[in-house]
PDB file of N, CA and C in Angstrom:
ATOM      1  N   UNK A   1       0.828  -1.188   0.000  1.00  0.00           N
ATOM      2  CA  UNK A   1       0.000   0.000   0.000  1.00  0.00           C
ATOM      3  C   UNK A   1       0.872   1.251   0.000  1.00  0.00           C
ATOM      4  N   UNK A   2       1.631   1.269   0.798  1.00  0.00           N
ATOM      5  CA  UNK A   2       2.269   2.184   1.158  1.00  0.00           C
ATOM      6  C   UNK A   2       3.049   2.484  -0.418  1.00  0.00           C
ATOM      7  N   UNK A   3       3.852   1.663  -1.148  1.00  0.00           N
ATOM      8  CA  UNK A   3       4.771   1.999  -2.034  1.00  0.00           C
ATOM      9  C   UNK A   3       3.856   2.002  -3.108  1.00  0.00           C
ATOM     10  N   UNK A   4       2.314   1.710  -3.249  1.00  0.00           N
ATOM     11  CA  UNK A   4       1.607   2.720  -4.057  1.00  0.00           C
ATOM     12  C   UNK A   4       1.801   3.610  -4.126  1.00  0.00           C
ATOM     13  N   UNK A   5       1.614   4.012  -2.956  1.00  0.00           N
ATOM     14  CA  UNK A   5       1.200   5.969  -2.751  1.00  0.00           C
ATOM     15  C   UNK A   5       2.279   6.644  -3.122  1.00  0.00           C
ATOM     16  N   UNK A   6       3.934   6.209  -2.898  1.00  0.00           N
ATOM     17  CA  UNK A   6       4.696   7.068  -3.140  1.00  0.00           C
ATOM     18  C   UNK A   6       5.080   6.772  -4.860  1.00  0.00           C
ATOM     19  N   UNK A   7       4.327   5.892  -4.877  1.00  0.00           N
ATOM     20  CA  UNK A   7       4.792   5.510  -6.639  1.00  0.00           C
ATOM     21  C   UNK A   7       3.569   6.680  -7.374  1.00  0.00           C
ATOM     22  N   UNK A   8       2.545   6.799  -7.058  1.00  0.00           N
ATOM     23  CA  UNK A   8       1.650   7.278  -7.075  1.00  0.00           C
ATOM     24  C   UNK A   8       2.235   9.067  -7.201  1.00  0.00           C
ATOM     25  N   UNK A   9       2.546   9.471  -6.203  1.00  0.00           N
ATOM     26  CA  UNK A   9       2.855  10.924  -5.507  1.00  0.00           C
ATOM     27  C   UNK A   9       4.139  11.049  -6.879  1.00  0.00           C
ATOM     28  N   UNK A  10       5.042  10.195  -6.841  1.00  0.00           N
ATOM     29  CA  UNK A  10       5.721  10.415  -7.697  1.00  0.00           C
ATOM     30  C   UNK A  10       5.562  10.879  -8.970  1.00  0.00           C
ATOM     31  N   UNK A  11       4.743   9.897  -9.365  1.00  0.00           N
ATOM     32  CA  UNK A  11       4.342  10.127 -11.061  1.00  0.00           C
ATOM     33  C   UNK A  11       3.461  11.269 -10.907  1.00  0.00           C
ATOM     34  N   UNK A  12       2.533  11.926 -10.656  1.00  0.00           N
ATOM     35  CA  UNK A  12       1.941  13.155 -10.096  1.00  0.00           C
ATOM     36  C   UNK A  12       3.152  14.404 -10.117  1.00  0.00           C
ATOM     37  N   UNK A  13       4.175  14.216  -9.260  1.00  0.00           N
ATOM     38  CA  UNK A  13       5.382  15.336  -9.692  1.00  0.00           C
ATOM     39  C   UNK A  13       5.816  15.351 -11.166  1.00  0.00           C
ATOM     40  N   UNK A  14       6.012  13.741 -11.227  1.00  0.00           N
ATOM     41  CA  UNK A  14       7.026  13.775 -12.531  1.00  0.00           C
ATOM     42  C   UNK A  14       5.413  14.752 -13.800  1.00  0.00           C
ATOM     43  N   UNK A  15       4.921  14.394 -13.553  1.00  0.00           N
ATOM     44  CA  UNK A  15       3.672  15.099 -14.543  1.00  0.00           C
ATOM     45  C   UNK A  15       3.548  16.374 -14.452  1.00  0.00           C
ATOM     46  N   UNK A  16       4.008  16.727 -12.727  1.00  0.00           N
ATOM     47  CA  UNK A  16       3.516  18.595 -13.201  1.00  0.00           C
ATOM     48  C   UNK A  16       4.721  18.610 -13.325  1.00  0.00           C
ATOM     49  N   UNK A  17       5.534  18.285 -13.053  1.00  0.00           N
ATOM     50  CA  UNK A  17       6.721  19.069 -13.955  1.00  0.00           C
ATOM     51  C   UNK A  17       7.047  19.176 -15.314  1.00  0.00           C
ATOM     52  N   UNK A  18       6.661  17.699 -16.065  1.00  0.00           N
ATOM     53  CA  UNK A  18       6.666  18.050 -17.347  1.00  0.00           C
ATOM     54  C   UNK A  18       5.752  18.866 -17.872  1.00  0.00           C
ATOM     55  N   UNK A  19       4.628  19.028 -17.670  1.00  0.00           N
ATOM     56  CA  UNK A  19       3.180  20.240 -17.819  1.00  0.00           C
ATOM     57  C   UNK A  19       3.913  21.653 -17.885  1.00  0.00           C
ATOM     58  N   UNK A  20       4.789  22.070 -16.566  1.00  0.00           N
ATOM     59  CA  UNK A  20       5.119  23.335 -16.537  1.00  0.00           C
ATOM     60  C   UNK A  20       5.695  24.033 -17.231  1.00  0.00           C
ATOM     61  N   UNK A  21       6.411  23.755 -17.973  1.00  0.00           N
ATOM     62  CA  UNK A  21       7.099  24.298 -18.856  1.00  0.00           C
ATOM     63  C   UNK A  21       6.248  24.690 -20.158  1.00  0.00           C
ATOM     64  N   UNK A  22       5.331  23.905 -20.475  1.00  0.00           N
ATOM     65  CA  UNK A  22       4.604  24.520 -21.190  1.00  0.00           C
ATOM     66  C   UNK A  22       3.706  25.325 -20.995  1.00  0.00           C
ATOM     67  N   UNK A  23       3.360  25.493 -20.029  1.00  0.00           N
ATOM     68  CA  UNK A  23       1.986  26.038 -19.206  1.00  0.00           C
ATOM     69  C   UNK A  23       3.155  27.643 -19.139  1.00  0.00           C
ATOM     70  N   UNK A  24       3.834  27.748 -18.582  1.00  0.00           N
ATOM     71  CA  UNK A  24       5.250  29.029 -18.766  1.00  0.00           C
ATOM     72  C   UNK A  24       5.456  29.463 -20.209  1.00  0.00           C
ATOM     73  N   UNK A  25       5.299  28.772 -20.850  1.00  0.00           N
ATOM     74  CA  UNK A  25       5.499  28.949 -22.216  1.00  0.00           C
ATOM     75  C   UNK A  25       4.277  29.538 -22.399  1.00  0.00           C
ATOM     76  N   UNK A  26       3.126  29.307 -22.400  1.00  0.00           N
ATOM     77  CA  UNK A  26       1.876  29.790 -22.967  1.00  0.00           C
ATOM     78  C   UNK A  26       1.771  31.116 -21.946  1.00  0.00           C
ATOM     79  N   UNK A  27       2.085  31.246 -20.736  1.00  0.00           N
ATOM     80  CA  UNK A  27       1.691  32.239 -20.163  1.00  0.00           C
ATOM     81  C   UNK A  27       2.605  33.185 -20.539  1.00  0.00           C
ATOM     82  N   UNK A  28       3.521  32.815 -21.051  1.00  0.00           N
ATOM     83  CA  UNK A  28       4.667  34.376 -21.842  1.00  0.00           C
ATOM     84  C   UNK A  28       4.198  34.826 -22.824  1.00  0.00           C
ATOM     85  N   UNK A  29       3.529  33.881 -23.926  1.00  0.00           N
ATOM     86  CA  UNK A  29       3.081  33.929 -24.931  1.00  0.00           C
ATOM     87  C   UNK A  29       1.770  35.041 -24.425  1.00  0.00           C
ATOM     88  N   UNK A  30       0.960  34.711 -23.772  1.00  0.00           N
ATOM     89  CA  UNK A  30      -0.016  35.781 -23.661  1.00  0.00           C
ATOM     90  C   UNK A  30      -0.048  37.026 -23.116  1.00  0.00           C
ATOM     91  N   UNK A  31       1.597  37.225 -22.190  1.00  0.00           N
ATOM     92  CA  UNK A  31       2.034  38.034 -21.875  1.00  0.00           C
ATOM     93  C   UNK A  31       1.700  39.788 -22.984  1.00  0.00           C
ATOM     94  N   UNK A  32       0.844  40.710 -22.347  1.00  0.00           N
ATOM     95  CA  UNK A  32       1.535  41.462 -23.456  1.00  0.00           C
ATOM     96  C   UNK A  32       1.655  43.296 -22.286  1.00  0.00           C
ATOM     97  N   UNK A  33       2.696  44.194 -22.941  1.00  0.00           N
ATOM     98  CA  UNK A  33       2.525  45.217 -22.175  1.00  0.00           C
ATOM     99  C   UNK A  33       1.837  46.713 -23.617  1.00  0.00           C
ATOM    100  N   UNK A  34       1.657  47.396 -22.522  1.00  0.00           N
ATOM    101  CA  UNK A  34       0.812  48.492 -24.191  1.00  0.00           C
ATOM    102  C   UNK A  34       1.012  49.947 -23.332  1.00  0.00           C
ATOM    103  N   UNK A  35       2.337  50.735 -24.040  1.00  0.00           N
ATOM    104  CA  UNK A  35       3.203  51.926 -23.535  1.00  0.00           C
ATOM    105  C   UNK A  35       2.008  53.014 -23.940  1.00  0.00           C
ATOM    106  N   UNK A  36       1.247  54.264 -23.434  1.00  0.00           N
ATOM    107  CA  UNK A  36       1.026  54.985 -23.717  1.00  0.00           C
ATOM    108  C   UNK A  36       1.875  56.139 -24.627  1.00  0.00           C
ATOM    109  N   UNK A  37       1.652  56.660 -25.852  1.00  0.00           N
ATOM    110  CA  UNK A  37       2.069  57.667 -26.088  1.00  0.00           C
ATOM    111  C   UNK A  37       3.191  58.195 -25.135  1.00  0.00           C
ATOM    112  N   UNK A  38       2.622  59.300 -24.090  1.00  0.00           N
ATOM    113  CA  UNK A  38       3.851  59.839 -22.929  1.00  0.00           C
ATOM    114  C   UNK A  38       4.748  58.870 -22.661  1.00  0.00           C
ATOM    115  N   UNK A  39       4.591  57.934 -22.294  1.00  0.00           N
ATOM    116  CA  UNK A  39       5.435  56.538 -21.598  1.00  0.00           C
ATOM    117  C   UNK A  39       6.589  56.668 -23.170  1.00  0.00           C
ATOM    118  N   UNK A  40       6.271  56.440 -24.184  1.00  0.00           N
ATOM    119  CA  UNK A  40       7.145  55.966 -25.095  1.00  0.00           C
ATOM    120  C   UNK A  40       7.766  57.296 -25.212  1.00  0.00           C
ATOM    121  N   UNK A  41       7.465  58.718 -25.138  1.00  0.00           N
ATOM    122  CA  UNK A  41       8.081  59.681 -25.420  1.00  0.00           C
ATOM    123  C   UNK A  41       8.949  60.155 -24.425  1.00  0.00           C
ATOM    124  N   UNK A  42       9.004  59.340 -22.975  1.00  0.00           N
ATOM    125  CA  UNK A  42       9.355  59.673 -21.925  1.00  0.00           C
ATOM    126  C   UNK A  42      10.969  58.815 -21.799  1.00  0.00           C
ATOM    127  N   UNK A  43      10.632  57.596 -22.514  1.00  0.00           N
ATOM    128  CA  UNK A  43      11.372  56.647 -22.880  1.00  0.00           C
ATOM    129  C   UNK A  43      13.011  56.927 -23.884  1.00  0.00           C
ATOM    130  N   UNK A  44      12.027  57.682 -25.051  1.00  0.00           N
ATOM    131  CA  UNK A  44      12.981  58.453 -25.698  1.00  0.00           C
ATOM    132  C   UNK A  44      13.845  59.573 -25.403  1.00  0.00           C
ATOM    133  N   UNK A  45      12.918  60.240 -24.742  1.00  0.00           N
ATOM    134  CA  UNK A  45      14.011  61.260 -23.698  1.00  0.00           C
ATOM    135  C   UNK A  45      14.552  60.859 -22.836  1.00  0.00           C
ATOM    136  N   UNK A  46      14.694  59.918 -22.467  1.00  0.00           N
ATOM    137  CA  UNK A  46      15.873  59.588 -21.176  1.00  0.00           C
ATOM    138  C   UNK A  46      17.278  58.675 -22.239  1.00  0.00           C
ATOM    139  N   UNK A  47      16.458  58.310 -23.101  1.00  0.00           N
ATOM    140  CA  UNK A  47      17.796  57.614 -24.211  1.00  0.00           C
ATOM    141  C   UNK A  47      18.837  58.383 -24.211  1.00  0.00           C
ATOM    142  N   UNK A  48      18.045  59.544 -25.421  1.00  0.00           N
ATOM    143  CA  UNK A  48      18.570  60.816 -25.745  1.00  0.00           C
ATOM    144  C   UNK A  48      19.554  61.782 -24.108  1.00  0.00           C
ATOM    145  N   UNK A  49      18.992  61.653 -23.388  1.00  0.00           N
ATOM    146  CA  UNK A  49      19.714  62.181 -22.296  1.00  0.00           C
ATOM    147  C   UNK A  49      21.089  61.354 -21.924  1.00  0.00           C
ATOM    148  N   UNK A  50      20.716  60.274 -21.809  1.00  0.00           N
ATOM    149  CA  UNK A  50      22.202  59.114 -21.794  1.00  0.00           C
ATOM    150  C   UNK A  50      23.379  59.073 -22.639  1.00  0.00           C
ATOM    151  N   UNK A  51      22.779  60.034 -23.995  1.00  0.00           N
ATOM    152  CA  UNK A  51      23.396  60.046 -24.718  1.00  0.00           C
ATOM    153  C   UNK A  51      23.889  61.262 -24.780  1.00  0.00           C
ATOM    154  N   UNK A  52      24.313  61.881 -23.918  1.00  0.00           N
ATOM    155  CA  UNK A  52      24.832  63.455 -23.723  1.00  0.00           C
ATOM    156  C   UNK A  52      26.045  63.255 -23.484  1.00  0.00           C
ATOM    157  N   UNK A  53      26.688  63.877 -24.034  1.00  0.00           N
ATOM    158  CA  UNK A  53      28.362  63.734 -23.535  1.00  0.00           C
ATOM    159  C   UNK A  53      28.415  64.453 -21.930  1.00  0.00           C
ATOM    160  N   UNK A  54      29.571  63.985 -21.418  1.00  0.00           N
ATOM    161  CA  UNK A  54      29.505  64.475 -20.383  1.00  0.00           C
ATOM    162  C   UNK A  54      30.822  65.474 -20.353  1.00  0.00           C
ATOM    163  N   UNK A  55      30.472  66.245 -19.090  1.00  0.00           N
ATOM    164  CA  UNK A  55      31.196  67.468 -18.641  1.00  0.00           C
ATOM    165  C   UNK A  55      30.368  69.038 -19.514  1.00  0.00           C
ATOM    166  N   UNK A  56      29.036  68.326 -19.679  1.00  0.00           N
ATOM    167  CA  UNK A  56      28.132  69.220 -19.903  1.00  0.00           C
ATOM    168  C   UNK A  56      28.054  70.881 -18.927  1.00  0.00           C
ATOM    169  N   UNK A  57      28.482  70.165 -18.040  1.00  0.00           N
ATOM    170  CA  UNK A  57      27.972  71.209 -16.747  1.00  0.00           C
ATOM    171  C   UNK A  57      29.198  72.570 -16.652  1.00  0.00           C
ATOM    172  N   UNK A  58      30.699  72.573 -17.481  1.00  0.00           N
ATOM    173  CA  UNK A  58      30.769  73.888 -17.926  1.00  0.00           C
ATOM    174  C   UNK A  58      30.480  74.818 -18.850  1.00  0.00           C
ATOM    175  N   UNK A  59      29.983  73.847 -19.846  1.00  0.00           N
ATOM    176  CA  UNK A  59      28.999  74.498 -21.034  1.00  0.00           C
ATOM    177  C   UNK A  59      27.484  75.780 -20.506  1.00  0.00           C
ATOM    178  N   UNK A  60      26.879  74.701 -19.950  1.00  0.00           N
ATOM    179  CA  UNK A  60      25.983  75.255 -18.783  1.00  0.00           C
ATOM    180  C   UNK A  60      26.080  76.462 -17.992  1.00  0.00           C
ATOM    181  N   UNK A  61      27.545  76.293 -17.482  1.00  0.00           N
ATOM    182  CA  UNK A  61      27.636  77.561 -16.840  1.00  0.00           C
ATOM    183  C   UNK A  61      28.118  78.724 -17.375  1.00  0.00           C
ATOM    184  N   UNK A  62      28.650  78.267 -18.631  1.00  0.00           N
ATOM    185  CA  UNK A  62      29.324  79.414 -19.499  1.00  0.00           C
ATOM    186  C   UNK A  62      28.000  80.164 -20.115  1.00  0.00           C
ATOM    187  N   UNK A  63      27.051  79.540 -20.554  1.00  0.00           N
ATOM    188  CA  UNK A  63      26.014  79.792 -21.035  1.00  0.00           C
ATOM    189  C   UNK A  63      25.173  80.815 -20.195  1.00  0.00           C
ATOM    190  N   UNK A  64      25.318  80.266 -19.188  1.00  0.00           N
ATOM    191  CA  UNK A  64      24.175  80.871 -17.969  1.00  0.00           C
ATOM    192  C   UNK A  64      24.989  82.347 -17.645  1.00  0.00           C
ATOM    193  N   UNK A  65      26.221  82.543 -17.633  1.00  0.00           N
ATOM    194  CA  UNK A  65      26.844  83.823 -17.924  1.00  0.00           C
ATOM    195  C   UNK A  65      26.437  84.409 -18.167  1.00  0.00           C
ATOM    196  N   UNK A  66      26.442  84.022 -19.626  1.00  0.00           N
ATOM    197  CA  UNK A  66      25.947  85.011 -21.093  1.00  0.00           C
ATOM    198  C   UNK A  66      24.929  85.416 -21.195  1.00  0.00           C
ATOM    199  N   UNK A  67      23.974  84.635 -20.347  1.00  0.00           N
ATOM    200  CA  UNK A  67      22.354  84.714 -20.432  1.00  0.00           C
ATOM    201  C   UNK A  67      22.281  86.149 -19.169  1.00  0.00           C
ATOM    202  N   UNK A  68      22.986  85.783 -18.076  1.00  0.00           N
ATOM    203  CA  UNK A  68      23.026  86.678 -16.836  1.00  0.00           C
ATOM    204  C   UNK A  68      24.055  88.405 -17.516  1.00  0.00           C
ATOM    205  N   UNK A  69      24.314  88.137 -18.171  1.00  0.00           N
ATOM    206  CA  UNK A  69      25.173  89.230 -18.768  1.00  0.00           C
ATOM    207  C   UNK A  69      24.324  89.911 -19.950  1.00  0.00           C
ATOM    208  N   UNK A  70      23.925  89.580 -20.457  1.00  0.00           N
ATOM    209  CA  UNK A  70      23.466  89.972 -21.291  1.00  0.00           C
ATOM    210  C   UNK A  70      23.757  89.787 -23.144  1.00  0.00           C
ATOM    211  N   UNK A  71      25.234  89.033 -22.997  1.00  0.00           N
ATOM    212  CA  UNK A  71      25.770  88.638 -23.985  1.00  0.00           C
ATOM    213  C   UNK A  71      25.428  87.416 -24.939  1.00  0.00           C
ATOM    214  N   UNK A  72      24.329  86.598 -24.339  1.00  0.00           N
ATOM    215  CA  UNK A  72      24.222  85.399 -25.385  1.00  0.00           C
ATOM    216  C   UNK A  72      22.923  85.778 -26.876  1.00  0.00           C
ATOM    217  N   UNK A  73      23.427  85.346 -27.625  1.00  0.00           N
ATOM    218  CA  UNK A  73      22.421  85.895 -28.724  1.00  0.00           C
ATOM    219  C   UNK A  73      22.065  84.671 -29.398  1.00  0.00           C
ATOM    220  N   UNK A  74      21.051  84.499 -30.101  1.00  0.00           N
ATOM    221  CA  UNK A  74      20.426  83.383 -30.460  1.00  0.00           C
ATOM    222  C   UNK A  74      20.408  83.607 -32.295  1.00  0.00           C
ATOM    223  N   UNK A  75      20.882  82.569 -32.833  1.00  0.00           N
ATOM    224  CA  UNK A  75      20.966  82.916 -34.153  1.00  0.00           C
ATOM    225  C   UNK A  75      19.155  81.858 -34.829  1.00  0.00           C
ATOM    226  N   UNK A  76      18.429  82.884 -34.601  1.00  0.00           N
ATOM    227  CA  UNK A  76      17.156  82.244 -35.371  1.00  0.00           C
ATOM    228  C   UNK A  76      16.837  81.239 -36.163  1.00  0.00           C
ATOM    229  N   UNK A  77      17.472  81.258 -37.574  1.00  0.00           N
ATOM    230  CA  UNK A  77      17.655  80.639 -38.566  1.00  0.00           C
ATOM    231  C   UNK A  77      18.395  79.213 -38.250  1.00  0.00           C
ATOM    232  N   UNK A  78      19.362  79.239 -37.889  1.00  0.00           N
ATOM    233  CA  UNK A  78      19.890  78.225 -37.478  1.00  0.00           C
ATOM    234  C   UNK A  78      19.257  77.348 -36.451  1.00  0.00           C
ATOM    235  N   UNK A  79      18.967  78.028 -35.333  1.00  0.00           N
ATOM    236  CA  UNK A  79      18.057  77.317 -34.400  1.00  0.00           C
ATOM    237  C   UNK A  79      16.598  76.544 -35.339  1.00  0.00           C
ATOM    238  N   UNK A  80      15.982  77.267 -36.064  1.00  0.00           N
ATOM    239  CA  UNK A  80      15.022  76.995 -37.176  1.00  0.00           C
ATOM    240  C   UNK A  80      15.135  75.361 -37.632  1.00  0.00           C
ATOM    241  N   UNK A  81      16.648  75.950 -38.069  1.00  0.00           N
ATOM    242  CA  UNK A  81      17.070  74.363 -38.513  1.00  0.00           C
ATOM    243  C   UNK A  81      17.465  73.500 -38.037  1.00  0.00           C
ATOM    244  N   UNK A  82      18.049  73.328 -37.038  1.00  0.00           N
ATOM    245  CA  UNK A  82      17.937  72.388 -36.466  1.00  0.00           C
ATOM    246  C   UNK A  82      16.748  72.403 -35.597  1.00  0.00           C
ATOM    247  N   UNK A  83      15.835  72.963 -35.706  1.00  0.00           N
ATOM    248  CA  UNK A  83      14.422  72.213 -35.043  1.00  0.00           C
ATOM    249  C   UNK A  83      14.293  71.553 -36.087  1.00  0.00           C
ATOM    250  N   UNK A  84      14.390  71.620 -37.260  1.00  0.00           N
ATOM    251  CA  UNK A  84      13.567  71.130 -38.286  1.00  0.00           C
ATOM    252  C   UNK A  84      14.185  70.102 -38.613  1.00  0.00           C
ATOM    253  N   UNK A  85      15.340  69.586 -38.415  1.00  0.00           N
ATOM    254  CA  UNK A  85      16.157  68.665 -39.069  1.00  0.00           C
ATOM    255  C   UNK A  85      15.810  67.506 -37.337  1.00  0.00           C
ATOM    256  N   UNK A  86      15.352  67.911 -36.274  1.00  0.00           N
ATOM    257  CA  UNK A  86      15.539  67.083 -35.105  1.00  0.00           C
ATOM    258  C   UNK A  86      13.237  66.899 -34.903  1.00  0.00           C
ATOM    259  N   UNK A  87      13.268  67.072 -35.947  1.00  0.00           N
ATOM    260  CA  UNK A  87      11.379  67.229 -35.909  1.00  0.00           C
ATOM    261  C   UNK A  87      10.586  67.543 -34.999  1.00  0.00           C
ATOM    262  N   UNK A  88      11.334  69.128 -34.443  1.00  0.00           N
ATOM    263  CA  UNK A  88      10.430  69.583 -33.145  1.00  0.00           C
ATOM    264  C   UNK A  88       9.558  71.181 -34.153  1.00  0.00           C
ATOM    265  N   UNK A  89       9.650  70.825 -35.539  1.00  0.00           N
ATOM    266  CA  UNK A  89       8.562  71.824 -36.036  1.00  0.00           C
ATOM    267  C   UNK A  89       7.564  70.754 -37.067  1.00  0.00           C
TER     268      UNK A  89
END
């Protein structure tokens, strides 16, 4: 009786274990995620940020000078274009 049951209990493991793997398989398969708009644009800006060279931060301050001084000037046209070439027009 007894070495029923564990013959029994056994084959019962050996079964969900072979089951699981497919049962994992199908549940990935139905897996799905769905990014809002913001989420994906939020996504892209942090890329783009990673991708900044660094030692940014005396650029920054040289800038912020110019801005506090009165000396920085903005060349229109150019700025124009590169909005237009980076598709923020």
């Amino acid at each position: 009786m007894y070495q029923r049951q564990v013959l029994h209990a056994a084959q019962t493991e050996a079964s969900q274990r072979r089951d699981a793997p497919g049962a994992a398989r199908a549940a990935r398969r139905s897996d799905q995620v769905s990014l809002s708009t913001e989420a994906r644009d939020l996504q892209r800006l942090m890329r783009q940020v990673a991708e900044l060279p660094e030692g940014g931060e005396e650029r920054i301050a040289f800038l912020r000078q110019q801005v506090e001084s009165g000396d920085y000037r903005v060349d229109a046209a150019e700025l124009a274009q590169r909005m237009a070439a980076e598709g923020l027009l």
